[in-house]
PDB file of N, CA and C in Angstrom:
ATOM      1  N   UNK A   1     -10.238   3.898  -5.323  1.00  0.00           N
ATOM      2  CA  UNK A   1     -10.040   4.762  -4.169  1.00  0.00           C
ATOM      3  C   UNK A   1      -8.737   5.541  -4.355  1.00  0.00           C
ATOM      4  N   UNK A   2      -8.984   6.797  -4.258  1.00  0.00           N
ATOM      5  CA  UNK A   2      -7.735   7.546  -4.418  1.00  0.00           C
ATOM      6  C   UNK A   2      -7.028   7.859  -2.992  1.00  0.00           C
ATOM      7  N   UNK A   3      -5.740   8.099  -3.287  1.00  0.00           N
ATOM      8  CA  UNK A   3      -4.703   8.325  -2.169  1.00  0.00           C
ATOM      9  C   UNK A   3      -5.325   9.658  -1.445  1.00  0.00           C
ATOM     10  N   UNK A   4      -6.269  10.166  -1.350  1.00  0.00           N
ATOM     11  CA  UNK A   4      -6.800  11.768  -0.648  1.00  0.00           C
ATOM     12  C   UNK A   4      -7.640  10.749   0.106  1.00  0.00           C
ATOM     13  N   UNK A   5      -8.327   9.899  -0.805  1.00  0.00           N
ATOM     14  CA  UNK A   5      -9.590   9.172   0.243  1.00  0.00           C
ATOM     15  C   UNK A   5      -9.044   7.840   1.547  1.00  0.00           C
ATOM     16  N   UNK A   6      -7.821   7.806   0.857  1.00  0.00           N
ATOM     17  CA  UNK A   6      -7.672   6.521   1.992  1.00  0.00           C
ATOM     18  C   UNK A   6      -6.744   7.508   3.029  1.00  0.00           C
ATOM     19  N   UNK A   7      -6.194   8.612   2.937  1.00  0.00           N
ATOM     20  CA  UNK A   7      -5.669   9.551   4.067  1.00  0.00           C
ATOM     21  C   UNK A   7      -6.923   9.671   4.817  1.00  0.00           C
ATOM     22  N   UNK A   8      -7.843  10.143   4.653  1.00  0.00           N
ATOM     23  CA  UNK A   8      -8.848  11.042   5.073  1.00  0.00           C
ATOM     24  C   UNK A   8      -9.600   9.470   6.090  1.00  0.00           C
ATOM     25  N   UNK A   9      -9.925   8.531   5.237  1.00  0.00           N
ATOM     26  CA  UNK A   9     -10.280   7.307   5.887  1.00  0.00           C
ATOM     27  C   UNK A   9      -9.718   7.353   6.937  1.00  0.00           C
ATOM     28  N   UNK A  10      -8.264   7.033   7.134  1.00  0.00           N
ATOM     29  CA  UNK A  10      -7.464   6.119   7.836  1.00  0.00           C
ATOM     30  C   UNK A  10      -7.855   6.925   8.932  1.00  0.00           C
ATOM     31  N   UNK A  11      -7.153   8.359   8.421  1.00  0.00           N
ATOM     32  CA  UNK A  11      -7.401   9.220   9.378  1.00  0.00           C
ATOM     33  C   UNK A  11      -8.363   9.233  10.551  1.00  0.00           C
ATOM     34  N   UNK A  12      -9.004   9.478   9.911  1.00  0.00           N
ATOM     35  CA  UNK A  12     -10.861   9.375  10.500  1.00  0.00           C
ATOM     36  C   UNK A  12     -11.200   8.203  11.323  1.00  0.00           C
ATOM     37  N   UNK A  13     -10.685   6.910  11.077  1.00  0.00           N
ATOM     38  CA  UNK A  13     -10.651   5.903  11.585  1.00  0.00           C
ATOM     39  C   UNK A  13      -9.479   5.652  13.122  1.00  0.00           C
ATOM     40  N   UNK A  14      -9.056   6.276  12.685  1.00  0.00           N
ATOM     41  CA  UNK A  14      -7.735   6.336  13.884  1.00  0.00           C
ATOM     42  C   UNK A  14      -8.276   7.027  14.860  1.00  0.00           C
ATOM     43  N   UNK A  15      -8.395   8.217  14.072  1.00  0.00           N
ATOM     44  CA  UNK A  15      -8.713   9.467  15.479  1.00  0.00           C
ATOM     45  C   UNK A  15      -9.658   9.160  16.511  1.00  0.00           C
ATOM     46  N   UNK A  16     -10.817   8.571  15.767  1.00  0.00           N
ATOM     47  CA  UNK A  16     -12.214   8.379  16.411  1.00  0.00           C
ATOM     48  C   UNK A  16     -11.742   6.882  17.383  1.00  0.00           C
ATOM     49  N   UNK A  17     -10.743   5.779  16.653  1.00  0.00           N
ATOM     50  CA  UNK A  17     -10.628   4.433  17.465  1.00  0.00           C
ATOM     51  C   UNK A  17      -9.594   4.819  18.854  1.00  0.00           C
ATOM     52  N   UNK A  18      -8.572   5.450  18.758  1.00  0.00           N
ATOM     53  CA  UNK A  18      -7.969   5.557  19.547  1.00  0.00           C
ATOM     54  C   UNK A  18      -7.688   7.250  20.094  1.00  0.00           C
ATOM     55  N   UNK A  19      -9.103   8.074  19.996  1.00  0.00           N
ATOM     56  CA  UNK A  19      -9.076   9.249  20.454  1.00  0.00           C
ATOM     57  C   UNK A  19      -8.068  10.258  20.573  1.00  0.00           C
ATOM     58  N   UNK A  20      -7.661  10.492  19.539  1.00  0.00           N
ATOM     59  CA  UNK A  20      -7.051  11.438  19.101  1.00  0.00           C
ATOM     60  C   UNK A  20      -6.925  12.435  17.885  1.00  0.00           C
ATOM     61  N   UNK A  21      -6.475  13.467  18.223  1.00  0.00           N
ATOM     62  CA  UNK A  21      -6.553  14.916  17.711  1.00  0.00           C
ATOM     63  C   UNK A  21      -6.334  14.867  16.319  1.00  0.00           C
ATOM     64  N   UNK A  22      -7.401  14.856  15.177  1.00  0.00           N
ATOM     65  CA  UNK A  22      -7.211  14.949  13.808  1.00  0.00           C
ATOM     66  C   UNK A  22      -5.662  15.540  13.547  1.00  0.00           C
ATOM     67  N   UNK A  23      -5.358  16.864  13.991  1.00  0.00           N
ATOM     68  CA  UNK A  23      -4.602  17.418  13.611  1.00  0.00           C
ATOM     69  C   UNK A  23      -3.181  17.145  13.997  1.00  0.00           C
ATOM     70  N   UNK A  24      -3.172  15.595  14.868  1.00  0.00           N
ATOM     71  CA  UNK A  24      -1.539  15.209  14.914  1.00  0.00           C
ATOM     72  C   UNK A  24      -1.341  14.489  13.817  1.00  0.00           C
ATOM     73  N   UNK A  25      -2.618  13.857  13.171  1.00  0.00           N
ATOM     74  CA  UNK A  25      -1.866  13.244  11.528  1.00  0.00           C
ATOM     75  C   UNK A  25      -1.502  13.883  10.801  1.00  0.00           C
ATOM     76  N   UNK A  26      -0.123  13.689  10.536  1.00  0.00           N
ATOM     77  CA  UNK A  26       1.044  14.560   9.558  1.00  0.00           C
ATOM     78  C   UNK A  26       1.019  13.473   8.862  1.00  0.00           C
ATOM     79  N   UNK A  27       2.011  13.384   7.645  1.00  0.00           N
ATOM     80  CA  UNK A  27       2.708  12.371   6.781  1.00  0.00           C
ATOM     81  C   UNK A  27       3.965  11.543   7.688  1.00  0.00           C
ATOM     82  N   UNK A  28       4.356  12.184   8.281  1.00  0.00           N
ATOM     83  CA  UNK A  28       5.877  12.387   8.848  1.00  0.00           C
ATOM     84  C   UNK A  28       5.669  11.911  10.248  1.00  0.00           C
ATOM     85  N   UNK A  29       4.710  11.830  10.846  1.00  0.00           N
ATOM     86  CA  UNK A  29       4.223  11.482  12.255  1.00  0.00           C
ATOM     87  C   UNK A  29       4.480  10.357  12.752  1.00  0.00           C
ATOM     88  N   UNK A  30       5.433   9.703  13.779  1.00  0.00           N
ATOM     89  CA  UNK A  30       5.003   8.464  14.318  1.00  0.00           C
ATOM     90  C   UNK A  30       3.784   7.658  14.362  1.00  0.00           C
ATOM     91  N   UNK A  31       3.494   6.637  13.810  1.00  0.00           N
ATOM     92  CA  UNK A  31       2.006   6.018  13.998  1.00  0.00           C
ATOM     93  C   UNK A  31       1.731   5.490  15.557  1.00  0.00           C
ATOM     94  N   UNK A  32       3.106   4.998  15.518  1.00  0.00           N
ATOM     95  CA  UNK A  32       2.970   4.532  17.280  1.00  0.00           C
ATOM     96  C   UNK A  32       3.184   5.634  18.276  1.00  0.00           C
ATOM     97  N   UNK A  33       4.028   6.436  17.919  1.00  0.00           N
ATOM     98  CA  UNK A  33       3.838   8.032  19.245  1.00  0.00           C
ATOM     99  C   UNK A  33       2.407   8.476  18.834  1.00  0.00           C
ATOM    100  N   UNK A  34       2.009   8.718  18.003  1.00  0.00           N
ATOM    101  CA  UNK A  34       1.222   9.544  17.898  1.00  0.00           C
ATOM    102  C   UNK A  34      -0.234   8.553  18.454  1.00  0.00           C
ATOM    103  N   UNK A  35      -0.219   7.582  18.341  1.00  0.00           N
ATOM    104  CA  UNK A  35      -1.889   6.895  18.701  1.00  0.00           C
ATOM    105  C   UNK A  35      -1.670   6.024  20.039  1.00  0.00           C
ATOM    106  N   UNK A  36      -0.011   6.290  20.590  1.00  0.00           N
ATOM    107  CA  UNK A  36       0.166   5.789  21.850  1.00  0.00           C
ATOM    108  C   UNK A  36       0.329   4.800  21.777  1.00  0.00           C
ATOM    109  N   UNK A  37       0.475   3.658  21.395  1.00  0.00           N
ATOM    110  CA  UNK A  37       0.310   2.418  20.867  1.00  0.00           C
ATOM    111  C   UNK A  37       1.588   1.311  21.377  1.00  0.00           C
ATOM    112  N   UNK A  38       0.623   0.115  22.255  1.00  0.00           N
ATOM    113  CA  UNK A  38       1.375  -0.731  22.678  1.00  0.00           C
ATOM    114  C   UNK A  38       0.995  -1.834  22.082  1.00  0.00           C
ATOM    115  N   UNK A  39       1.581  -2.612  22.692  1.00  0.00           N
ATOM    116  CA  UNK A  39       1.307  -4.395  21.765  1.00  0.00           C
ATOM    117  C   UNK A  39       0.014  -4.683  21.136  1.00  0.00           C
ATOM    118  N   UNK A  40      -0.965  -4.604  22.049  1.00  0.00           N
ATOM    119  CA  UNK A  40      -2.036  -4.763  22.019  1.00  0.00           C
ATOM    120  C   UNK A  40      -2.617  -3.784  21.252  1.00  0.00           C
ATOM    121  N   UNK A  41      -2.964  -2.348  21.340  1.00  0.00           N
ATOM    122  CA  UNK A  41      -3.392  -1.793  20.488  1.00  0.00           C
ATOM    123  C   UNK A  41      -3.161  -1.404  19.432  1.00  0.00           C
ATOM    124  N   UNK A  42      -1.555  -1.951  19.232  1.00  0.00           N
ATOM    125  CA  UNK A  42      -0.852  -2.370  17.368  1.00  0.00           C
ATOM    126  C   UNK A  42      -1.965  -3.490  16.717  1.00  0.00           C
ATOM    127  N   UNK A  43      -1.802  -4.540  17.923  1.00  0.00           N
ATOM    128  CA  UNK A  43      -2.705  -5.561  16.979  1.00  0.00           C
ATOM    129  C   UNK A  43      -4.043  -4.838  16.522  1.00  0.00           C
ATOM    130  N   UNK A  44      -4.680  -3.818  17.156  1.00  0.00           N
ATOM    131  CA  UNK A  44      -5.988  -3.156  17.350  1.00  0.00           C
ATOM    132  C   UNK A  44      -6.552  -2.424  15.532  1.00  0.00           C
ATOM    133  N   UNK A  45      -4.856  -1.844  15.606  1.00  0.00           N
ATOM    134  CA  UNK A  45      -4.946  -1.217  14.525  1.00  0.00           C
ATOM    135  C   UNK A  45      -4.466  -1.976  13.261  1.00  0.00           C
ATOM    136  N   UNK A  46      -3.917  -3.085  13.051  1.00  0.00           N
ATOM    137  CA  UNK A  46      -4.029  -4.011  12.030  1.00  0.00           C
ATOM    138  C   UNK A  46      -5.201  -4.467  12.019  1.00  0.00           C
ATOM    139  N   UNK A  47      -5.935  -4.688  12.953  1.00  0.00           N
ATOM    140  CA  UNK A  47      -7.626  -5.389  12.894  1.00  0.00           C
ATOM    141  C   UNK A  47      -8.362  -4.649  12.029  1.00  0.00           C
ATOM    142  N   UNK A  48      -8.247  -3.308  12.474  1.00  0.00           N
ATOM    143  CA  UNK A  48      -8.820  -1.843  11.508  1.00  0.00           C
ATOM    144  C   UNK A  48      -8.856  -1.881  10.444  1.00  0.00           C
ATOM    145  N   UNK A  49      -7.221  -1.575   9.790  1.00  0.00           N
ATOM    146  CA  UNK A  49      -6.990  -1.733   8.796  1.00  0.00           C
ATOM    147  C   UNK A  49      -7.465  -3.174   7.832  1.00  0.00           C
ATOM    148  N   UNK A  50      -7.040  -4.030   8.223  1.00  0.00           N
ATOM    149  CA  UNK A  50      -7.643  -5.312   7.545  1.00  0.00           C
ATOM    150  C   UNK A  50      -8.642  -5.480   7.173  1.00  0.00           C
ATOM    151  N   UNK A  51      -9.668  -4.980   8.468  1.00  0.00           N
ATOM    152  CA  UNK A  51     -11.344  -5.097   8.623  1.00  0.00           C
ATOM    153  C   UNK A  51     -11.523  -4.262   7.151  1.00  0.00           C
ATOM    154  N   UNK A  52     -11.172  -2.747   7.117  1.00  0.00           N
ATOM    155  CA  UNK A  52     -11.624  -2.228   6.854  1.00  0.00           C
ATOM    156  C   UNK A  52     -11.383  -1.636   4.738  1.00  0.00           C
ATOM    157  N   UNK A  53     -10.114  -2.580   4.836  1.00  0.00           N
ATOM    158  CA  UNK A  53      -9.506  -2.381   3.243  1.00  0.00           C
ATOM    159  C   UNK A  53      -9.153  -3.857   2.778  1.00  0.00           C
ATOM    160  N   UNK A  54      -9.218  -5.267   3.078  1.00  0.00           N
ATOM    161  CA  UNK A  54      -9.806  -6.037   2.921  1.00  0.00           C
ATOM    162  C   UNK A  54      -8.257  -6.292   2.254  1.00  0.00           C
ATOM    163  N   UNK A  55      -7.490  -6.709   3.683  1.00  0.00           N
ATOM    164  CA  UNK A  55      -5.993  -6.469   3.541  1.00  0.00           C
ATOM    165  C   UNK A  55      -5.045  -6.966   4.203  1.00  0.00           C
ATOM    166  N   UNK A  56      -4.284  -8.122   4.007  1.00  0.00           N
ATOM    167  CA  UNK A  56      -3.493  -8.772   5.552  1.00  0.00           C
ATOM    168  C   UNK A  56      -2.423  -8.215   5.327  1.00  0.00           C
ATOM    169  N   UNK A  57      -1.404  -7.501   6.810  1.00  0.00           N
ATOM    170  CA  UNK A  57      -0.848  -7.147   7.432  1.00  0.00           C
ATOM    171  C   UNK A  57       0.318  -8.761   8.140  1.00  0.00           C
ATOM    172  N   UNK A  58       1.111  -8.934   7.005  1.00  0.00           N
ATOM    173  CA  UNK A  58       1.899  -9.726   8.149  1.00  0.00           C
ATOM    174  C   UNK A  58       2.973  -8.649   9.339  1.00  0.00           C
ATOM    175  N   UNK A  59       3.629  -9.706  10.147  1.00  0.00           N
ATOM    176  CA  UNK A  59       3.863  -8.780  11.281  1.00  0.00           C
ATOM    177  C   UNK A  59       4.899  -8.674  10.988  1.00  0.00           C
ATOM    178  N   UNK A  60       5.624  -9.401  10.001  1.00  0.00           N
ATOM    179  CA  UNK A  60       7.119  -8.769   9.264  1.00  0.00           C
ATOM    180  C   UNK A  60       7.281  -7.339   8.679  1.00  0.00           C
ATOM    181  N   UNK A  61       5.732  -7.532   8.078  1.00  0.00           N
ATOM    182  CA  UNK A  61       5.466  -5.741   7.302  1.00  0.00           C
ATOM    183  C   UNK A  61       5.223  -4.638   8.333  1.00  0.00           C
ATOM    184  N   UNK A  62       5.006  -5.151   9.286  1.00  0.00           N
ATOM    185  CA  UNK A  62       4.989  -3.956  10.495  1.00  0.00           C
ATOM    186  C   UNK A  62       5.892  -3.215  10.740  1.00  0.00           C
ATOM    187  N   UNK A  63       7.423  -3.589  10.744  1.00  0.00           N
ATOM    188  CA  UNK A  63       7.998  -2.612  10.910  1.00  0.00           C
ATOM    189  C   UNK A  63       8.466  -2.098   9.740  1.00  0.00           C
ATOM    190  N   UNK A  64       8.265  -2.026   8.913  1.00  0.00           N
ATOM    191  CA  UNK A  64       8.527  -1.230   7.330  1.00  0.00           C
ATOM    192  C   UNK A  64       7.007  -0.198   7.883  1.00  0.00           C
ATOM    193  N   UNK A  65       6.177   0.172   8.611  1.00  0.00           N
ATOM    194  CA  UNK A  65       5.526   0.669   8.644  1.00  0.00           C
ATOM    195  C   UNK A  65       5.546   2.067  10.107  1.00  0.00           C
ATOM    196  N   UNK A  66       6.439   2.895   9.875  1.00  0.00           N
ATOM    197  CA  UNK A  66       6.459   3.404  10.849  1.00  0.00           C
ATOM    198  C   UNK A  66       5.924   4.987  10.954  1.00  0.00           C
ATOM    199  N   UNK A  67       5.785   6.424   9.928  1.00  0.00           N
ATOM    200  CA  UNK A  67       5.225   7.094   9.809  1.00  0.00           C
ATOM    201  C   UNK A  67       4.172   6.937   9.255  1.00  0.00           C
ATOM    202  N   UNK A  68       2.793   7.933   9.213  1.00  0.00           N
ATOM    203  CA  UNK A  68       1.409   7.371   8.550  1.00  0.00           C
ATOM    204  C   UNK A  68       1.179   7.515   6.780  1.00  0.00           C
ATOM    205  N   UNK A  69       2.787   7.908   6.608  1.00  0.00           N
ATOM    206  CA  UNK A  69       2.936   7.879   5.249  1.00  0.00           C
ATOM    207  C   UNK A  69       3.232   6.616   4.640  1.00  0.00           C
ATOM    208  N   UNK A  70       3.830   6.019   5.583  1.00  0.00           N
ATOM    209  CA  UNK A  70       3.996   4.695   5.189  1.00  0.00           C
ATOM    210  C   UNK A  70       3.184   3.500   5.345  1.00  0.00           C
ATOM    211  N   UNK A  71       1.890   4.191   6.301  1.00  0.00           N
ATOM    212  CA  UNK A  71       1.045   3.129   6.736  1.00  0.00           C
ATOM    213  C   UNK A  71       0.367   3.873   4.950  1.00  0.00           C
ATOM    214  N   UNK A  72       0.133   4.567   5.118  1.00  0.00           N
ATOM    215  CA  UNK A  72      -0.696   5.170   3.587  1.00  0.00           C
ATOM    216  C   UNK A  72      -0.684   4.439   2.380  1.00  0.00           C
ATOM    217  N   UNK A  73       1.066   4.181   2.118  1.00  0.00           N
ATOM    218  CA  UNK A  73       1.539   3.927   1.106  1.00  0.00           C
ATOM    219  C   UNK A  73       1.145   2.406   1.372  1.00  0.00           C
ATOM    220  N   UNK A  74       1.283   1.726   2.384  1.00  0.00           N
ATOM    221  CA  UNK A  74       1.097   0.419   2.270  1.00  0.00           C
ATOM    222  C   UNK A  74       0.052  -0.184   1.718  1.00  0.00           C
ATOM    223  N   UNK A  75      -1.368   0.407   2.437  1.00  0.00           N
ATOM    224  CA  UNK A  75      -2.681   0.529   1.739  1.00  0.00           C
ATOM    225  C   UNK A  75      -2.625   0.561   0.894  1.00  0.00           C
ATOM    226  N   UNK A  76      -2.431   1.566   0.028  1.00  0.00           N
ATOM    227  CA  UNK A  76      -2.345   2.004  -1.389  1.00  0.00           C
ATOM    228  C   UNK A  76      -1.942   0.968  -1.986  1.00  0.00           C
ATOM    229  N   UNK A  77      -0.733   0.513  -1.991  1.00  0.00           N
ATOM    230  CA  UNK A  77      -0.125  -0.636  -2.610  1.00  0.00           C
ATOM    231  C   UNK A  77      -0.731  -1.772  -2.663  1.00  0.00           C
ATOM    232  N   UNK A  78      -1.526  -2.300  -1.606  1.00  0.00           N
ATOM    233  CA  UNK A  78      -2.194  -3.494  -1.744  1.00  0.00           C
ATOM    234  C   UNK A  78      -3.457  -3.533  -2.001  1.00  0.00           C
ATOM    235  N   UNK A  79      -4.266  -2.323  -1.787  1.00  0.00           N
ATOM    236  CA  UNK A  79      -5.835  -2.598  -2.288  1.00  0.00           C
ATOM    237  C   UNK A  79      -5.333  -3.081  -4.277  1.00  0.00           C
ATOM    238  N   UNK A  80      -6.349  -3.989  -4.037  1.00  0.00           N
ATOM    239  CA  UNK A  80      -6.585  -4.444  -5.440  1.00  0.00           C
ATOM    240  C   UNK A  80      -7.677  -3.642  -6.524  1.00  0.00           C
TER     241      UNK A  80
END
């Protein structure tokens, strides 16, 4: 899986889970301003991610994760 396909994924996955506007995903974007995101729907979106790239998320690594460049890069780094 290349780094175009897991943007476009995540993307796609976000927008549609927590209804919002394709076009606020930047690189540079808050993950939590931008998808609104409180306790609960943090955990929402580690469920996602996990479910969906076959990937644990400890909650230490959460905050090393704060633009969607960095949620990107994280992915990237751990798919096997």
């Amino acid at each position: 899986m290349t780094r175009e396909d897991i943007v476009k994924e995540v993307n796609n996955l976000l927008a549609e889970e927590f209804e919002v506007d394709l076009e606020l995903f930047t690189p540079d974007a808050n993950v939590r301003d931008t998808l609104s995101l409180d306790s609960l729907s943090l955990v929402d979106l580690v469920a996602i991610i996990q479910q969906t790239y076959k990937i644990k998320i400890p909650v230490a690594d959460l905050k090393s994760i704060n633009t969607f460049n960095d949620l990107y890069n994280y992915i990237e780094s751990h798919l096997s």
